[in-house]
C-alpha atoms as a PDB file:
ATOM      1  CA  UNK A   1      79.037 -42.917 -19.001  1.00  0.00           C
ATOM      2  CA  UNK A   2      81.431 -40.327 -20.053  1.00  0.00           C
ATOM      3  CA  UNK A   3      82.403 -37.755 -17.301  1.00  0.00           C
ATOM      4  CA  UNK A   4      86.015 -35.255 -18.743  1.00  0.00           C
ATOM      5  CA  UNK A   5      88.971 -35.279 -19.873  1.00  0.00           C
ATOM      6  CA  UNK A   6      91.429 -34.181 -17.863  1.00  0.00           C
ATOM      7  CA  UNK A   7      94.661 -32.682 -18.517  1.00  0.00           C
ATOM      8  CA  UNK A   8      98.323 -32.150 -16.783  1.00  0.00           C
ATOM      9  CA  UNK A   9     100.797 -29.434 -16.977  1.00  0.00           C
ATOM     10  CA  UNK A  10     104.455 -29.449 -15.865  1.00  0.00           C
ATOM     11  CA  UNK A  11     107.414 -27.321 -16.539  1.00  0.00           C
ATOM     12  CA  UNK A  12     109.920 -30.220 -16.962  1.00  0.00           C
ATOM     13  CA  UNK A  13     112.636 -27.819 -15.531  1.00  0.00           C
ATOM     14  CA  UNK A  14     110.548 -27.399 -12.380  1.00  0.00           C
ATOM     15  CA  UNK A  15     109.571 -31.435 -12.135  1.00  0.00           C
ATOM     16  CA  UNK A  16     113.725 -32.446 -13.145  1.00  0.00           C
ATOM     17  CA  UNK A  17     115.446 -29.601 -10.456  1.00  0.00           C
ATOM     18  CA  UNK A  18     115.619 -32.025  -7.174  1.00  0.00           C
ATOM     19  CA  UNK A  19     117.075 -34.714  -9.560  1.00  0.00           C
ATOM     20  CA  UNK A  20     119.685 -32.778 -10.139  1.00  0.00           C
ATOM     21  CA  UNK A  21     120.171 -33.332 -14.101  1.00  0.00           C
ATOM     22  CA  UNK A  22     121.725 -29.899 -14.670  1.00  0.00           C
ATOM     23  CA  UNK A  23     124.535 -30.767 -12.361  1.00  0.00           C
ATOM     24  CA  UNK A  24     125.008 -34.261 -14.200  1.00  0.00           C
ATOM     25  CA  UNK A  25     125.668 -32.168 -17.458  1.00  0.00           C
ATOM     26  CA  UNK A  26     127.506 -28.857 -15.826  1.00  0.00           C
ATOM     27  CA  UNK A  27     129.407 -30.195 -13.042  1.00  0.00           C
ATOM     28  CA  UNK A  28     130.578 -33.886 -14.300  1.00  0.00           C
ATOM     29  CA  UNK A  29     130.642 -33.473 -18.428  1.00  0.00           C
ATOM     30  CA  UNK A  30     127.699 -35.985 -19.323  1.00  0.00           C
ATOM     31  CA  UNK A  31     124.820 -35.501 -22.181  1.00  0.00           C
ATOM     32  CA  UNK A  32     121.488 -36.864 -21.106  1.00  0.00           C
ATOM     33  CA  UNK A  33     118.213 -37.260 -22.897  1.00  0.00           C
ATOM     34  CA  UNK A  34     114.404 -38.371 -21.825  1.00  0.00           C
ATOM     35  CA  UNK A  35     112.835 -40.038 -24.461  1.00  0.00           C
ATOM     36  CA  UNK A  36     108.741 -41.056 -24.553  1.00  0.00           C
ATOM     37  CA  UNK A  37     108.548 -44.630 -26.152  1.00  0.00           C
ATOM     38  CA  UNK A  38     105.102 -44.220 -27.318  1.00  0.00           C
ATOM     39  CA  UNK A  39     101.956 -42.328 -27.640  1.00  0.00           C
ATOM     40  CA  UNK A  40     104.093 -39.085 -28.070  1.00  0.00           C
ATOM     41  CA  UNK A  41     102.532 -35.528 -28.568  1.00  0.00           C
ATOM     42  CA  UNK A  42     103.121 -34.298 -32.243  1.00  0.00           C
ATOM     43  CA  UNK A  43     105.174 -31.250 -30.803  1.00  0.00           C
ATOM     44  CA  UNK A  44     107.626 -33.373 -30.416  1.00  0.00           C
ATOM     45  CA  UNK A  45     107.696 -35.701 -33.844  1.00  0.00           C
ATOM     46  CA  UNK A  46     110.796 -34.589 -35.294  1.00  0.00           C
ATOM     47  CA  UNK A  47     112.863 -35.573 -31.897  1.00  0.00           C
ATOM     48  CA  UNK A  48     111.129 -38.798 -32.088  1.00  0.00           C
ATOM     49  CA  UNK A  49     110.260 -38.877 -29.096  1.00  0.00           C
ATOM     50  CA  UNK A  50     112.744 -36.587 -27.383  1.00  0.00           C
ATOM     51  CA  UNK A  51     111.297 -33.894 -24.778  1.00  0.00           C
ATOM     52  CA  UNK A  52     113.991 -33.130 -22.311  1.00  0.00           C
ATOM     53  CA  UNK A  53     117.872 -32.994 -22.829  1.00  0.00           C
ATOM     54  CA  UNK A  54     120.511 -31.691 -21.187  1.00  0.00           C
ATOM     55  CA  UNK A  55     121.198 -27.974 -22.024  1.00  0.00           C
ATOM     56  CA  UNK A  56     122.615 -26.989 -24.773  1.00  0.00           C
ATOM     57  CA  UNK A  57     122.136 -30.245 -26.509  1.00  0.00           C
ATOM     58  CA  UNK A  58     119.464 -30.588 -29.282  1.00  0.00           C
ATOM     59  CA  UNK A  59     117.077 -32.917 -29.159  1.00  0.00           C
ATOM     60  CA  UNK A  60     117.469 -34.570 -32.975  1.00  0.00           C
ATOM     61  CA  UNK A  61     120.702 -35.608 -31.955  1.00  0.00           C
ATOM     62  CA  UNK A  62     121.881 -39.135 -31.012  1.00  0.00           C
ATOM     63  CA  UNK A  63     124.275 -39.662 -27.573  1.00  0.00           C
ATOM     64  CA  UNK A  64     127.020 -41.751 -28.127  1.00  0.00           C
ATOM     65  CA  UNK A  65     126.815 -45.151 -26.838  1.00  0.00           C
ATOM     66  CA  UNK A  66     124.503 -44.115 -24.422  1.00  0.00           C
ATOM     67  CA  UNK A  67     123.238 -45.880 -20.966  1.00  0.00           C
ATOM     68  CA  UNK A  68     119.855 -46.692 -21.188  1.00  0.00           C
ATOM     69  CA  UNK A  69     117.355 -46.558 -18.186  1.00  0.00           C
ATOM     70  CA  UNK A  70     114.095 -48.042 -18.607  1.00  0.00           C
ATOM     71  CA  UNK A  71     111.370 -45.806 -16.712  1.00  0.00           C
ATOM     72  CA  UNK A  72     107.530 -47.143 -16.268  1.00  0.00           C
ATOM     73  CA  UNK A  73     104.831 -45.726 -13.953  1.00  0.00           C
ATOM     74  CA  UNK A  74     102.154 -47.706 -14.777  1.00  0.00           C
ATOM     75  CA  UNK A  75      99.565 -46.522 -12.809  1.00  0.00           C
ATOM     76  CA  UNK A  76      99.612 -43.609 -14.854  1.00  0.00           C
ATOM     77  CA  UNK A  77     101.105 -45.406 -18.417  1.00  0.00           C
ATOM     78  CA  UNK A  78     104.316 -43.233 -18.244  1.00  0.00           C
ATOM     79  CA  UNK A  79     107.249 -45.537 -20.355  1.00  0.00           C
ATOM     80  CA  UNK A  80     110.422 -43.483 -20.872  1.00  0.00           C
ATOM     81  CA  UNK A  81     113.940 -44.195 -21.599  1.00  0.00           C
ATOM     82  CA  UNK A  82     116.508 -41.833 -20.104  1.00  0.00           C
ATOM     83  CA  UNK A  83     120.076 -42.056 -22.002  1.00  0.00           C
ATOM     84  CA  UNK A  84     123.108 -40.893 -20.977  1.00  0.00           C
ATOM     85  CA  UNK A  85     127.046 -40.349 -22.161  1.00  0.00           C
ATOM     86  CA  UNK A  86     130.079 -37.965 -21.416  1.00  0.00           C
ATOM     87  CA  UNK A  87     130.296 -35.572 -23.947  1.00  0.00           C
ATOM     88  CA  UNK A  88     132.291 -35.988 -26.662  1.00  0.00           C
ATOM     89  CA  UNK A  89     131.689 -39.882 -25.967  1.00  0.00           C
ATOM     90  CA  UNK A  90     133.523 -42.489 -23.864  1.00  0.00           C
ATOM     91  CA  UNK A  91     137.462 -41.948 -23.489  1.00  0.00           C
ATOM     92  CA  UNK A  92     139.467 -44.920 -25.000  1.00  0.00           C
ATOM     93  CA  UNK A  93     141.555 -46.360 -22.112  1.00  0.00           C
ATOM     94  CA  UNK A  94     145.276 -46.978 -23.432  1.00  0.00           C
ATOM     95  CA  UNK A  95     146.847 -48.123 -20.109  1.00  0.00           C
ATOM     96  CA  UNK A  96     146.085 -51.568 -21.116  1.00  0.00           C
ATOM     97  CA  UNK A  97     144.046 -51.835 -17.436  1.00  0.00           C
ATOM     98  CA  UNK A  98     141.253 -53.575 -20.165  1.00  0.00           C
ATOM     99  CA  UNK A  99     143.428 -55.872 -21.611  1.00  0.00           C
ATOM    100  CA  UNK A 100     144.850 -56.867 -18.365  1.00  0.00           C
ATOM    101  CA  UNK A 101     141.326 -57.230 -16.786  1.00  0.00           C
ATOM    102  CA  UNK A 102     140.283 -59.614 -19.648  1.00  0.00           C
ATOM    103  CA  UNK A 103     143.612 -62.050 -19.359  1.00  0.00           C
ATOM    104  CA  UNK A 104     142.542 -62.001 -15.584  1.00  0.00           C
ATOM    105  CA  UNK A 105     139.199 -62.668 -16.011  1.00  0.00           C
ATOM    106  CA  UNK A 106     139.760 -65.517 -18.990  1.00  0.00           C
ATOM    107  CA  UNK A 107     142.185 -67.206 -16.429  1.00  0.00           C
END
């Protein structure tokens, strides 16, 4: 037996404000992005995927060398990656703290 469809709306805005994402991008410097791994709406084909960003930041463009978050609800078959990474990228460290960290670590 068939009984409806049913159908959800949210202003992602609205649903991301207690997170706080805005401040992750205004306050500390980083570029985010929430990505649906499958079963996207069309809308949103040439982002591949991409529906939310931080602002300012288009959606067709990569992060670099982002951290990934895996993010399932699968009660209600949500899968989404968020991705995340300073802007401009991640600063080279030239103190040689690295290099000494590795010795230490090797020994």
């Amino acid at each position: 037996h068939f009984y409806a469809f049913a159908t959800a709306l949210a202003r992602m805005d609205r649903l991301f404000e207690p997170v706080g994402l805005k401040s992750l991008h205004i306050d500390h410097g980083y570029e985010w992005q929430l990505k649906v791994l499958e079963n996207w709406h069309p809308s949103i084909n040439e982002t591949q995927g991409v529906f939310a960003t931080s602002p300012d930041s288009p959606a067709n463009v990569t992060l670099l060398d982002p951290v990934v978050v895996n993010i399932t609800v699968s009660e209600i078959g949500v899968h989404w990656v968020f991705s995340v990474s300073p802007q401009g990228g991640w600063a080279a460290r030239r103190d040689g703290s690295f290099t000494i960290q590795l010795v230490l670590v090797a020994v």
